[in-house]
N, C-alpha and C. Protein backbone atom coordinates (compact mmCIF):
# COMPACT_ATOMS: atom_id res chain seq x y z
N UNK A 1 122.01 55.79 92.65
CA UNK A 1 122.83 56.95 92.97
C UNK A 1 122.93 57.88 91.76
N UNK A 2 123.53 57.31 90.61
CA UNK A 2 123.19 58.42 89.17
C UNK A 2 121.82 58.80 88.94
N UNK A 3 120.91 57.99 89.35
CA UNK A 3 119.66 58.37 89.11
C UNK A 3 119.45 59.62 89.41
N UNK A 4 119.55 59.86 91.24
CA UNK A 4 119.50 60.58 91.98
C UNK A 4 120.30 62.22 91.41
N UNK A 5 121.39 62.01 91.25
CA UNK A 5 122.31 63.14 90.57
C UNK A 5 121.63 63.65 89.42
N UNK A 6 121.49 62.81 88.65
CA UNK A 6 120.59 63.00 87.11
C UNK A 6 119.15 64.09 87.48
N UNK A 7 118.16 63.51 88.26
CA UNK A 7 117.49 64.40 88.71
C UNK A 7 117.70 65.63 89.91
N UNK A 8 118.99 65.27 90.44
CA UNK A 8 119.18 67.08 91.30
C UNK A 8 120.07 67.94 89.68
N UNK A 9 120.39 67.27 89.20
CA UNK A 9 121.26 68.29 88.11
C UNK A 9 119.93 68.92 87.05
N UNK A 10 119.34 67.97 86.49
CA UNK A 10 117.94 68.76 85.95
C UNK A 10 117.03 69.35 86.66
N UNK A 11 117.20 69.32 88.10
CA UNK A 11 116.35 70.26 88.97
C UNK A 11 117.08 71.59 88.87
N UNK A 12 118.40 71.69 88.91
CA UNK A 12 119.46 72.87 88.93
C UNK A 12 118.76 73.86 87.90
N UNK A 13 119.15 72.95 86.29
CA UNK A 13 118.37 73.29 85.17
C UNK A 13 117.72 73.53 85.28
N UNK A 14 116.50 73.08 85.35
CA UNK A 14 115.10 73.78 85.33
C UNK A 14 114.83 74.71 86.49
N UNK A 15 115.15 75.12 87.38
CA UNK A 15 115.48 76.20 88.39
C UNK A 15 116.20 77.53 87.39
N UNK A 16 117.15 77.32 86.81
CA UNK A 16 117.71 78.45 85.84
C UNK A 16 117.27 78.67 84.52
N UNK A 17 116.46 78.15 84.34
CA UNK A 17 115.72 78.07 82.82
C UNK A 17 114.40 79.49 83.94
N UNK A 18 114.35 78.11 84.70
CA UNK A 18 113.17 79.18 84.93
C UNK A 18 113.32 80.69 85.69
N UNK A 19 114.39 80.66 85.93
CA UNK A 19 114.95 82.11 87.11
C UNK A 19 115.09 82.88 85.75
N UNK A 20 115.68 82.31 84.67
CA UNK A 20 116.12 83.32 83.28
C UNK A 20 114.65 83.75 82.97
N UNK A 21 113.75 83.06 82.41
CA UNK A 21 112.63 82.99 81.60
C UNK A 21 111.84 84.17 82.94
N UNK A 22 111.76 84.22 83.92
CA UNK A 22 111.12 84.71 85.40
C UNK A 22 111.70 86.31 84.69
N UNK A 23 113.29 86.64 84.52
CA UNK A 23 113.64 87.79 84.54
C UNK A 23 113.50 88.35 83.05
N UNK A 24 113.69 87.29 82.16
CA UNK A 24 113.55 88.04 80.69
C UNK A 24 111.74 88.67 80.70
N UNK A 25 110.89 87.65 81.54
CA UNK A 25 109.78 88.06 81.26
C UNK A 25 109.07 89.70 82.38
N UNK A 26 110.03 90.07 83.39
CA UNK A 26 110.38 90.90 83.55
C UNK A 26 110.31 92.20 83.23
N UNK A 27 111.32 92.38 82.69
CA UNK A 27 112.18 92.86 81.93
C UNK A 27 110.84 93.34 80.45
N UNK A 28 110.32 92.95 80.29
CA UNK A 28 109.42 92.53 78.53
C UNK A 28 108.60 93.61 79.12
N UNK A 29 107.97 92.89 80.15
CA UNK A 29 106.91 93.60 80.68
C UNK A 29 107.13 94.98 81.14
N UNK A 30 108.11 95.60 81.90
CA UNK A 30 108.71 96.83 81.95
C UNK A 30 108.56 97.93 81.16
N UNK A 31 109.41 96.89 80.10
CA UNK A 31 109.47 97.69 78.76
C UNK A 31 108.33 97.90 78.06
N UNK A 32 107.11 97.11 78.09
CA UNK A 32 105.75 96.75 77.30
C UNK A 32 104.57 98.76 77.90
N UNK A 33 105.45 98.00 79.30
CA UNK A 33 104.49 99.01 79.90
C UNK A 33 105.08 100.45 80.13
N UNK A 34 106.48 101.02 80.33
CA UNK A 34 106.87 101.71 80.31
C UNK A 34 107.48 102.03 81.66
N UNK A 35 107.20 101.02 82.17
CA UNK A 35 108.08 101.44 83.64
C UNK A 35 109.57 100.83 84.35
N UNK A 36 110.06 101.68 85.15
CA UNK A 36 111.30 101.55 85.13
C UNK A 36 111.80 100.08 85.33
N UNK A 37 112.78 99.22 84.58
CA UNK A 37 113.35 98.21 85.34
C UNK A 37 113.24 97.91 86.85
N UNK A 38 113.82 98.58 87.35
CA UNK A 38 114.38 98.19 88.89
C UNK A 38 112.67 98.38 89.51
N UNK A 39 111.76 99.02 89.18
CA UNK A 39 110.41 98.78 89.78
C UNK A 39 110.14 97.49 89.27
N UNK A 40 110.05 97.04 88.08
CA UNK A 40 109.78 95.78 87.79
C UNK A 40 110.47 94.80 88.58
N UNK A 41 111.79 94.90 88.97
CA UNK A 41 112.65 93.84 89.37
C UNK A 41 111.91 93.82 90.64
N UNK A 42 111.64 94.92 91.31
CA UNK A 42 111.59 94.61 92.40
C UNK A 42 109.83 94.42 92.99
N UNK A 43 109.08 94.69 91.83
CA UNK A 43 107.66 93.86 92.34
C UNK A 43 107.46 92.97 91.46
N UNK A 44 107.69 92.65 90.38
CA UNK A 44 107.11 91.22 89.63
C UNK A 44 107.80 90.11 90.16
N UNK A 45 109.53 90.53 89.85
CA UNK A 45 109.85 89.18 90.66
C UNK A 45 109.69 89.13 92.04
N UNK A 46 109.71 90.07 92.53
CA UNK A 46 109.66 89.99 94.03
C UNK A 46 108.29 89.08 94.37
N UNK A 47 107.45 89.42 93.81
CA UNK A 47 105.94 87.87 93.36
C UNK A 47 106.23 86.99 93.34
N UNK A 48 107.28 87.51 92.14
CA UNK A 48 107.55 85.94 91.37
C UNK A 48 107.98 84.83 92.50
N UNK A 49 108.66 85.67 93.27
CA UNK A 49 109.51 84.53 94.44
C UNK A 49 109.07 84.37 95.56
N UNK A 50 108.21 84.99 95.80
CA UNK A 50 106.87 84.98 96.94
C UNK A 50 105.85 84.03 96.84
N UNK A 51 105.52 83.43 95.29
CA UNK A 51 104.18 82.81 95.02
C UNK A 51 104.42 81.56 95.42
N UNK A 52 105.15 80.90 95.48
CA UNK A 52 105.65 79.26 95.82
C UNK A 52 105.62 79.79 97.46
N UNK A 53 106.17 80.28 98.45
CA UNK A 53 105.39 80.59 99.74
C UNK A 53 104.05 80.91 100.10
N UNK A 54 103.15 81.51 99.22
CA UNK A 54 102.26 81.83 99.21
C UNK A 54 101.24 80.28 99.21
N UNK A 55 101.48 79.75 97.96
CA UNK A 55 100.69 78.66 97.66
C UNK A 55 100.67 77.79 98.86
N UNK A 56 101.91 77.41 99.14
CA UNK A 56 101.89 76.55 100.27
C UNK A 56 101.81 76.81 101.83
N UNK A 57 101.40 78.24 102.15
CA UNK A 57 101.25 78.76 103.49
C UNK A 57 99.40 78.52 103.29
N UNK A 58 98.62 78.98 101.69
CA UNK A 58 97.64 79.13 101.60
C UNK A 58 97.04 77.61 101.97
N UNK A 59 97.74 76.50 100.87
CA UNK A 59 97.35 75.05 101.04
C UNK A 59 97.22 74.02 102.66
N UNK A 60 98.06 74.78 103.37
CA UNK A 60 98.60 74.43 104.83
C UNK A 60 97.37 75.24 105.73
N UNK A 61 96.73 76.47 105.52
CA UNK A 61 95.93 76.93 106.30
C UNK A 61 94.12 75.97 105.82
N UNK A 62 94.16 75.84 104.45
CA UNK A 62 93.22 74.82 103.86
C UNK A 62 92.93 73.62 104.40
N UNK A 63 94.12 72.42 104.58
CA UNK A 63 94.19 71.83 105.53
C UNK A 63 94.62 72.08 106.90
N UNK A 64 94.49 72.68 107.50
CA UNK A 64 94.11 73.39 109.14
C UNK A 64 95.23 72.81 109.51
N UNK A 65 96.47 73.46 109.05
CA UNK A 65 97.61 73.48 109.49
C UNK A 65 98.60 74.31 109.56
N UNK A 66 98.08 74.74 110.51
CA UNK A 66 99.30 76.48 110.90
C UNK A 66 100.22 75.80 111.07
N UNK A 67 100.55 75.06 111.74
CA UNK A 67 102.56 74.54 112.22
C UNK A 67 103.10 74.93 110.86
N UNK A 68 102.58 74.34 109.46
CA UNK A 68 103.02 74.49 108.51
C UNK A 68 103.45 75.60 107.88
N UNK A 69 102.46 76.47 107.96
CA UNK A 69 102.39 77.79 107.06
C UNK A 69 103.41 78.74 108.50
N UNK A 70 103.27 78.27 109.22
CA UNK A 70 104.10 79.59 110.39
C UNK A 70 105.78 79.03 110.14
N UNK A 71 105.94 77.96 110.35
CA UNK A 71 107.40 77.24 109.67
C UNK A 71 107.81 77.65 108.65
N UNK A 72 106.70 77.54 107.31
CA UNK A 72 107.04 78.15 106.03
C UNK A 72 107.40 79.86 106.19
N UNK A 73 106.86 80.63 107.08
CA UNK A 73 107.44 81.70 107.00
C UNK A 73 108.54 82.18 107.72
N UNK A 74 108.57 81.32 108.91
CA UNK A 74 109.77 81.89 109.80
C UNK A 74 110.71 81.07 109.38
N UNK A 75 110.53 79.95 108.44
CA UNK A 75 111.84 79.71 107.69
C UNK A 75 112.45 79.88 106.51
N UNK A 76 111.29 80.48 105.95
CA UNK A 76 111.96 81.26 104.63
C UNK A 76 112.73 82.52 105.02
N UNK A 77 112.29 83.63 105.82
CA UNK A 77 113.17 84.82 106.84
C UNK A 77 114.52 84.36 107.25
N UNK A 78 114.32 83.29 108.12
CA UNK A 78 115.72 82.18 108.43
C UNK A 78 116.68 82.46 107.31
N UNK A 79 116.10 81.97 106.57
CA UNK A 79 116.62 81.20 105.19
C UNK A 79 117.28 83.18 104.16
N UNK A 80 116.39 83.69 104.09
CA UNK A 80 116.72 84.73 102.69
C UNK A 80 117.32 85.68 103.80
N UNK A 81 117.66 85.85 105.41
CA UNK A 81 118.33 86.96 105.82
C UNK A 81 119.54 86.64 105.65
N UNK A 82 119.82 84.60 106.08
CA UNK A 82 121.12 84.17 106.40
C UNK A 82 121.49 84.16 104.66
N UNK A 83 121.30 83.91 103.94
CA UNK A 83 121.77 83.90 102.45
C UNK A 83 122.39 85.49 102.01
N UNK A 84 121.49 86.36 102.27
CA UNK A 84 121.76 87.64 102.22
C UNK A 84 123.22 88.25 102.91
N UNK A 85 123.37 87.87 104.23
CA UNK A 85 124.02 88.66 104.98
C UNK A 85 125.33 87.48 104.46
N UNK A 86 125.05 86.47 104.36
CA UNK A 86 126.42 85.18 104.22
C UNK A 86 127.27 85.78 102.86
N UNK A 87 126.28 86.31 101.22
CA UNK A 87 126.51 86.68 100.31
C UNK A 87 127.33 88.25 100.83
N UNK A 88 126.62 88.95 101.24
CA UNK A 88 127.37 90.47 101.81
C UNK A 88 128.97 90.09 101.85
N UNK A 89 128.81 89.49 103.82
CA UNK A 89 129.80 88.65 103.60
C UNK A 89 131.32 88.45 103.11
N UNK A 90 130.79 87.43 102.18
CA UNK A 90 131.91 86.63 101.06
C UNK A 90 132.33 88.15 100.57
N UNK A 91 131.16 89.24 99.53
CA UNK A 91 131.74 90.26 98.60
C UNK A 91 132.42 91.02 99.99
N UNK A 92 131.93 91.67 100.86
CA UNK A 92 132.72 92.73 101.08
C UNK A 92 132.89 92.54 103.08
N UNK A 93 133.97 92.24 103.34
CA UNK A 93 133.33 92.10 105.15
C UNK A 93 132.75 93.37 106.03
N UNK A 94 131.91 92.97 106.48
CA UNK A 94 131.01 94.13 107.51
C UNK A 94 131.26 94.46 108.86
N UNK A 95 131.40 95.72 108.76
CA UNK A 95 131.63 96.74 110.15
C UNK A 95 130.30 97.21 110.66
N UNK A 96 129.91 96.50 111.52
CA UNK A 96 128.65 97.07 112.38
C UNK A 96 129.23 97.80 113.86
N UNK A 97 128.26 98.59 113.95
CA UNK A 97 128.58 99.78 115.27
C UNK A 97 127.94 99.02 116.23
N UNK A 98 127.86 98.94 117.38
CA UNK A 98 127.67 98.13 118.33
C UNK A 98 125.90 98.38 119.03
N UNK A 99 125.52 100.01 119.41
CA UNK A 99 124.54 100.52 119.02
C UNK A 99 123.64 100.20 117.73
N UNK A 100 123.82 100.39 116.73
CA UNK A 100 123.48 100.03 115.98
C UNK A 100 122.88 98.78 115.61
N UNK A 101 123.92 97.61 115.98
CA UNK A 101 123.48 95.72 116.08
C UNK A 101 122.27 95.86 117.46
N UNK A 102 122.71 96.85 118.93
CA UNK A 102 121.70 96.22 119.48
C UNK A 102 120.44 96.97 119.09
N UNK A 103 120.14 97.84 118.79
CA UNK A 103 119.31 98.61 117.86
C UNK A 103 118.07 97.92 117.44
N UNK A 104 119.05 97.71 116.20
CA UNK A 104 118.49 96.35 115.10
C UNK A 104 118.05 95.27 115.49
N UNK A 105 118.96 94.63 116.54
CA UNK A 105 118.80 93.10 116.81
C UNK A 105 117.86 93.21 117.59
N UNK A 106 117.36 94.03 118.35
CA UNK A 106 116.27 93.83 119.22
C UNK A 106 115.08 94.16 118.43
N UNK A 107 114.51 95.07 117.78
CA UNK A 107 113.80 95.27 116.43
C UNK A 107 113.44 94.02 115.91
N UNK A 108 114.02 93.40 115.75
CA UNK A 108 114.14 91.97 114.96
C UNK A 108 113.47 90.65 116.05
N UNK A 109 114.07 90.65 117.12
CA UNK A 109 113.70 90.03 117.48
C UNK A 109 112.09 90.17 118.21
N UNK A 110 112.17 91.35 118.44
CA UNK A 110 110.61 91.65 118.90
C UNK A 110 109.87 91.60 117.84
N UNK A 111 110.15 92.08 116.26
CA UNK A 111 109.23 91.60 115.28
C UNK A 111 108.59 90.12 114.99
N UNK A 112 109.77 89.35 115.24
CA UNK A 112 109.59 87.95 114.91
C UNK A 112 108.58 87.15 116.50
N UNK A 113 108.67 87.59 117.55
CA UNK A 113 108.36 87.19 118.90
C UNK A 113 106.45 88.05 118.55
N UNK A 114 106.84 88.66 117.95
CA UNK A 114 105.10 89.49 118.17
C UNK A 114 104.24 88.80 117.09
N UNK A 115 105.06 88.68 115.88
CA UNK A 115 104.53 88.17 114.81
C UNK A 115 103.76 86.86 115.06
């Protein structure tokens, strides 16, 4: 059982070592090259956090396994809308127009149904 803890707590760690080291290197590069932060933030890391989906949608189609790579994507979407909207959320509560949700929600769902 400590074992177990011992290695989810240095997984934590090394998850934030590496999320820091991900943004300082960022950030370097921005500056190296001259372009704005928030473009950097939002395509290097945006890679950055894409490439671990990538690898393993790529490795899953290698071994001739779509279940895998189609799971890996419709559950990472799952996963980074409900985190997103849960975070919103907590900071500030949301007023949606009713038009608007069915709007959207159908958008959404026909994206994901076509996809």
């Amino acid at each position: 059982m400590t074992l177990y803890l011992g290695l989810i707590l240095a997984g934590i760690a090394m998850l934030t070592l590496g999320g820091e080291a991900l943004i300082c290197g960022a950030v370097a590069a921005a500056r190296r090259f001259r372009v704005s932060p928030i473009l950097s933030g939002l395509v290097i890391v945006g890679f950055g956090t894409s490439a671990t989906e990538l690898v393993v949608s790529v490795d899953a189609a290698v071994q001739a396994q779509p279940d895998i790579a189609m799971g890996n994507v419709v559950g990472s979407n799952i996963g980074n809308i409900l985190l997103i909207l849960g975070l919103c959320a907590l900071i500030s509560p949301m007023s949606v127009q009713p038009l608007i949700f069915r709007r959207d929600g159908v958008i959404m769902v026909l994206s994901c149904w076509l996809y």
